[in-house]
Protein backbone atom coordinates (compact mmCIF):
# COMPACT_ATOMS: atom_id res chain seq x y z
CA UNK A 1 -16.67 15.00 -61.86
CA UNK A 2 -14.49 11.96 -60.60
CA UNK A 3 -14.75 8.52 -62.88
CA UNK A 4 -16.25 10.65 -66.36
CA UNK A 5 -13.68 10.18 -68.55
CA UNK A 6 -13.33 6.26 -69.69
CA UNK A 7 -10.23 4.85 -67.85
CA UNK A 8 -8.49 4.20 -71.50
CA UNK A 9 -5.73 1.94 -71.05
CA UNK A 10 -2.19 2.79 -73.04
CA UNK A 11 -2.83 0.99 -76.27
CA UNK A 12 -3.91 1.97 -79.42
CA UNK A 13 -7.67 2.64 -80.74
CA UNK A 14 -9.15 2.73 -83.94
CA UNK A 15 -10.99 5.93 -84.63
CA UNK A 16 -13.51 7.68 -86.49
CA UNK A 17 -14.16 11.60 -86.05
CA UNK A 18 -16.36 14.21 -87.50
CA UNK A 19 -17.71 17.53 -86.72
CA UNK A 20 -21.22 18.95 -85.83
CA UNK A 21 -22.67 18.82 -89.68
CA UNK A 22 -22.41 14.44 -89.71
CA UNK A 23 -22.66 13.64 -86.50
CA UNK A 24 -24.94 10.50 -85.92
CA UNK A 25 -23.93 9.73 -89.41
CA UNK A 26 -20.62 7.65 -88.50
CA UNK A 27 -20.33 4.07 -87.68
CA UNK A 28 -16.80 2.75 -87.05
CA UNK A 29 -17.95 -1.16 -87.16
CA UNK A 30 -18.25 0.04 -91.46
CA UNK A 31 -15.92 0.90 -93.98
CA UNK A 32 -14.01 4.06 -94.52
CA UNK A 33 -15.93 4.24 -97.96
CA UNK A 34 -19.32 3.58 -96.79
CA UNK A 35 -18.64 6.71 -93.85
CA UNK A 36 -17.50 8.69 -96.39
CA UNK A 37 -20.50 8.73 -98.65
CA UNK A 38 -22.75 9.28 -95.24
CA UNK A 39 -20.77 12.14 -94.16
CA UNK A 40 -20.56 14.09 -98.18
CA UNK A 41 -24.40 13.24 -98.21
CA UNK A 42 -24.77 14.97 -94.67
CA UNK A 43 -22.19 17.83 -95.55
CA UNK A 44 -23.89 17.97 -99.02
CA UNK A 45 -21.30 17.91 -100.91
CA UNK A 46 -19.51 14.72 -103.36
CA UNK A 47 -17.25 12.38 -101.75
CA UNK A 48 -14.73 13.88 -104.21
CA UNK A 49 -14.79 16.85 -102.02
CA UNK A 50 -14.25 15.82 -98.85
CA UNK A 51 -10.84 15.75 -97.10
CA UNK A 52 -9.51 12.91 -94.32
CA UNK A 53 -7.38 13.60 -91.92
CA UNK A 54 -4.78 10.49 -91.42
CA UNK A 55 -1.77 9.35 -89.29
CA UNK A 56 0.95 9.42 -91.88
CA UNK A 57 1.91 5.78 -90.85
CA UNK A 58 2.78 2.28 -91.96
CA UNK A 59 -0.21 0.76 -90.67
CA UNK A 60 -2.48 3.06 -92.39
CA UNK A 61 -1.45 1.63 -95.62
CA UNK A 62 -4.71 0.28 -96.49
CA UNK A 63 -6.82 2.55 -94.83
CA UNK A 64 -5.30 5.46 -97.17
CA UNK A 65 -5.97 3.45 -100.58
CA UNK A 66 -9.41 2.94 -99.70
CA UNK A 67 -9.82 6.77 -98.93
CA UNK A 68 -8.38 7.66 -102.39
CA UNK A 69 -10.45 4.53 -104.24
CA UNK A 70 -13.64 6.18 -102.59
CA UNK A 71 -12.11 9.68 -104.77
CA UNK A 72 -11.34 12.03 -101.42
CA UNK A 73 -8.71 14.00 -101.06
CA UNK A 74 -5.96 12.70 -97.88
CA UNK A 75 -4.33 15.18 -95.35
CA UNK A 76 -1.52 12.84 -93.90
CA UNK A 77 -0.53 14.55 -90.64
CA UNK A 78 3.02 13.40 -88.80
CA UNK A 79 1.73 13.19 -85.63
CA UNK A 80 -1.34 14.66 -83.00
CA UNK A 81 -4.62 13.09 -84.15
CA UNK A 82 -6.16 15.14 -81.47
CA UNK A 83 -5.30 18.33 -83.17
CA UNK A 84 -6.73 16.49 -86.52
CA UNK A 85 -10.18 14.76 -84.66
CA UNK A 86 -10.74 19.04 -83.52
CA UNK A 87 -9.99 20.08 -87.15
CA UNK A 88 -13.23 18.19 -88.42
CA UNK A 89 -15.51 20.72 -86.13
CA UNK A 90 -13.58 24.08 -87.62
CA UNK A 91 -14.84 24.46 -91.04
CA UNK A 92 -11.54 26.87 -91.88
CA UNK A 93 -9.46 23.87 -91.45
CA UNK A 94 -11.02 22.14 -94.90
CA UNK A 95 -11.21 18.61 -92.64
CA UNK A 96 -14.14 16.51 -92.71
CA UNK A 97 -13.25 13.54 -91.30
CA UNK A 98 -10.25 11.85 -89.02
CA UNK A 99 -9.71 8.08 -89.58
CA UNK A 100 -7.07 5.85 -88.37
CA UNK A 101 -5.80 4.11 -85.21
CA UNK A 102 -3.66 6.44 -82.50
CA UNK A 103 -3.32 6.29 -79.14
CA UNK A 104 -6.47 5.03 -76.78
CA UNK A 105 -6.01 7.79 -74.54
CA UNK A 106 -5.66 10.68 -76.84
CA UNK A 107 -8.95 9.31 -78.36
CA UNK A 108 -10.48 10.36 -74.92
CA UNK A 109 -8.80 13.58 -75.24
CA UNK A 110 -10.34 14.21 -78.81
CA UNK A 111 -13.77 12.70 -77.50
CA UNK A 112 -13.79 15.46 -74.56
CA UNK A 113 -13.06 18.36 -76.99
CA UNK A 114 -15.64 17.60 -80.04
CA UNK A 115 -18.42 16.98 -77.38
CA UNK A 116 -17.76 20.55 -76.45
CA UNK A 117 -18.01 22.02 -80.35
CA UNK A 118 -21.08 19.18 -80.79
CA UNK A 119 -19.18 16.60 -82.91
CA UNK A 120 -18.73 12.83 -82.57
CA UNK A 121 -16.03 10.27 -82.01
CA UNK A 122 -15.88 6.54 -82.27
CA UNK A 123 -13.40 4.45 -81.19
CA UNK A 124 -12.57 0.73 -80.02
CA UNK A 125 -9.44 -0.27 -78.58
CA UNK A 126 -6.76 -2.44 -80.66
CA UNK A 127 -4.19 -4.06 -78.64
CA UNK A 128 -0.88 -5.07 -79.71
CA UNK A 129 -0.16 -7.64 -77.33
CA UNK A 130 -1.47 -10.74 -74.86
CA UNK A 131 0.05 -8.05 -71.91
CA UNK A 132 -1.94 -5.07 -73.22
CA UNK A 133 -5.20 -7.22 -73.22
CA UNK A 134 -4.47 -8.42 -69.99
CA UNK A 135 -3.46 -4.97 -68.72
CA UNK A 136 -7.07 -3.79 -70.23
CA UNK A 137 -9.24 -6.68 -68.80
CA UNK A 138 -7.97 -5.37 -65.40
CA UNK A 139 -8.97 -1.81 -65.88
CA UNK A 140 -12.39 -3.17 -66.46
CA UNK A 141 -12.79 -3.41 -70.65
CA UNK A 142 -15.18 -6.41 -71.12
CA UNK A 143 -15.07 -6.56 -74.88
CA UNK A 144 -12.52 -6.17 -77.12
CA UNK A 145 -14.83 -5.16 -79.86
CA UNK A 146 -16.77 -3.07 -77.91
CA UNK A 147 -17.37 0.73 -80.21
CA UNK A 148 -16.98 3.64 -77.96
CA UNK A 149 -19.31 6.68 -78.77
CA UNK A 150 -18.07 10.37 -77.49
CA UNK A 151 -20.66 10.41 -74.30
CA UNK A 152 -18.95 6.97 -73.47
CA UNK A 153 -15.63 8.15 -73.48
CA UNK A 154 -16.27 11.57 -72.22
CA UNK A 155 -19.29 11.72 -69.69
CA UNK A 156 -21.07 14.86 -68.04
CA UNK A 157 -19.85 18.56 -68.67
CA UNK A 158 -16.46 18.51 -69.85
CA UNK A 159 -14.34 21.33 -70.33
CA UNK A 160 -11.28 21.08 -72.61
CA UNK A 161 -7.80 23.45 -72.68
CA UNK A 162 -4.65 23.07 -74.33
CA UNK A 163 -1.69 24.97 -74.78
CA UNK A 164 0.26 24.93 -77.81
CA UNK A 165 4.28 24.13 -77.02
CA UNK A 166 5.86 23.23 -80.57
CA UNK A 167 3.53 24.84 -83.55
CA UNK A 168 1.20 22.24 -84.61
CA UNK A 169 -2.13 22.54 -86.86
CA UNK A 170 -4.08 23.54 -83.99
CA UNK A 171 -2.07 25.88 -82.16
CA UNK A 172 0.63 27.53 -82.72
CA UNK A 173 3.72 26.80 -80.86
CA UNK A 174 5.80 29.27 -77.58
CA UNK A 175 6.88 31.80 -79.56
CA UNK A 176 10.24 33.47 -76.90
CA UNK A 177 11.28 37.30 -77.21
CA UNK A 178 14.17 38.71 -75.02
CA UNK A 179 12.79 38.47 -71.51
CA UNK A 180 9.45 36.51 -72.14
CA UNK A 181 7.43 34.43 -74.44
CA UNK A 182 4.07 34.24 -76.11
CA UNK A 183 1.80 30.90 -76.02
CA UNK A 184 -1.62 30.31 -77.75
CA UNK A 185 -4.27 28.19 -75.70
CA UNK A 186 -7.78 26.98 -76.57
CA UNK A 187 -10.67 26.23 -73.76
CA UNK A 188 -14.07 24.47 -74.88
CA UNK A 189 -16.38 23.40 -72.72
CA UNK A 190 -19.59 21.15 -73.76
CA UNK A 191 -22.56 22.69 -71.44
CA UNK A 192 -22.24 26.27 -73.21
CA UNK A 193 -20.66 25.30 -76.16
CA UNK A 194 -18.31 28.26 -75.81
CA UNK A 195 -14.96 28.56 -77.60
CA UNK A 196 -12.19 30.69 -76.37
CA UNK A 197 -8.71 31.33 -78.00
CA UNK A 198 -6.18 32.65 -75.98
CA UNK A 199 -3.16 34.92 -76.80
CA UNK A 200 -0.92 35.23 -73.88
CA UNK A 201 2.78 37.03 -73.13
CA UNK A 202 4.45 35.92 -70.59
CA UNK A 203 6.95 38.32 -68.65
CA UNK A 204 9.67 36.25 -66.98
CA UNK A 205 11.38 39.27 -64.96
CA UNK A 206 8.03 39.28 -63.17
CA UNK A 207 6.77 35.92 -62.76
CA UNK A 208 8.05 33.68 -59.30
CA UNK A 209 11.08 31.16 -60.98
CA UNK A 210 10.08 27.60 -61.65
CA UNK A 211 11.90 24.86 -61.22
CA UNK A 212 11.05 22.74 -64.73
CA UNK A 213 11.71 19.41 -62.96
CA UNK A 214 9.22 20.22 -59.90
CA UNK A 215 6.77 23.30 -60.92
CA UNK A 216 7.45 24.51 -57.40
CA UNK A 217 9.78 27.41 -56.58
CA UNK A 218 12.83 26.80 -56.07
């Protein structure tokens, strides 16, 4: 429906993310280390254990010598902190937690796609300037500190898809062969909790010619 997802302005947002096993263990407004023993007590496992999932950036500084004071093990990722929020609901991907601060509208994105796998995302928005906080206050955000749980950024049934272009550590990337190419998708969706993978090749020869700039024929 129209008006679910929250009308995230384009600044950045502080996050916290974990999957099914600790949700409604997480509480952004405390520290990375006192989350951390929380989510090892719900995984049952030892802090020592657990892995976190972080921006590989300047600003992070801190954030990543409090996560390796509290004794876990860091996954420093280069960029897509949606990929890493989804990684903390797969328990291949060795992921327990995402922290750091990213984008405010990809932490909608990774809201929409853990409420469909049943895990949890906190966020609150961090502006870098007087204009972004202005920009914000007109888009209707009444408090700066305000903490953002998943149903508040993503409302109703949601349904999430993506489509892997360059390979990241969700998906991997399009894959071309002579006439054609091969793409790998995912589609979640929160009301049946259903996960699909998808595996497609794509015949050019036989498909009606795009035009890149428009996506209409040409």
């Amino acid at each position: 429906d129209d008006g679910q997802f929250l009308n995230a302005p384009d600044t950045y947002m502080q996050k916290i993310a974990v999957g099914p096993e600790a949700r409604g263990m997480i509480d952004l407004r405390e520290s990375p280390t006192w989350n951390l023993t929380r989510i090892a007590k719900a995984k049952g496992k030892k802090v020592q254990d657990c892995t976190a999932v972080i921006l590989d950036r300047d600003r992070h500084t801190e954030l990543i010598a409090e996560v390796r004071q509290a004794g876990a093990r860091i996954r420093l990722i280069g960029d897509g902190d949606v990929s890493g929020a989804v990684m903390t609901a797969n328990p291949d991907s060795g992921i327990d937690v995402l922290f750091g601060t990213g984008g405010a509208p990809e932490g909608v994105i990774a809201a929409a796609a853990l409420k469909c796998v049943g895990g949890e995302l906190q966020g609150r928005l961090r502006f870098r300037n007087d204009q972004e906080r202005a920009r914000a206050v007109k888009m209707g955000v009444k408090a700066e500190d305000t903490v953002y749980g998943t149903d508040d950024l993503a409302r109703g049934d949601v349904m999430f898809a993506a489509t892997g272009v360059t390979k990241g550590y969700l998906l991997d990337g399009v894959r071309f062969f002579g006439d054609g190419a091969k793409t790998e998708s995912i589609v979640m969706r929160s009301k049946s909790g259903t996960v699909r993978v998808i595996n497609a090749t794509h015949h050019f020869n036989t498909k009606p010619k795009y035009s890149w700039a428009t996506g209409l024929e040409p």
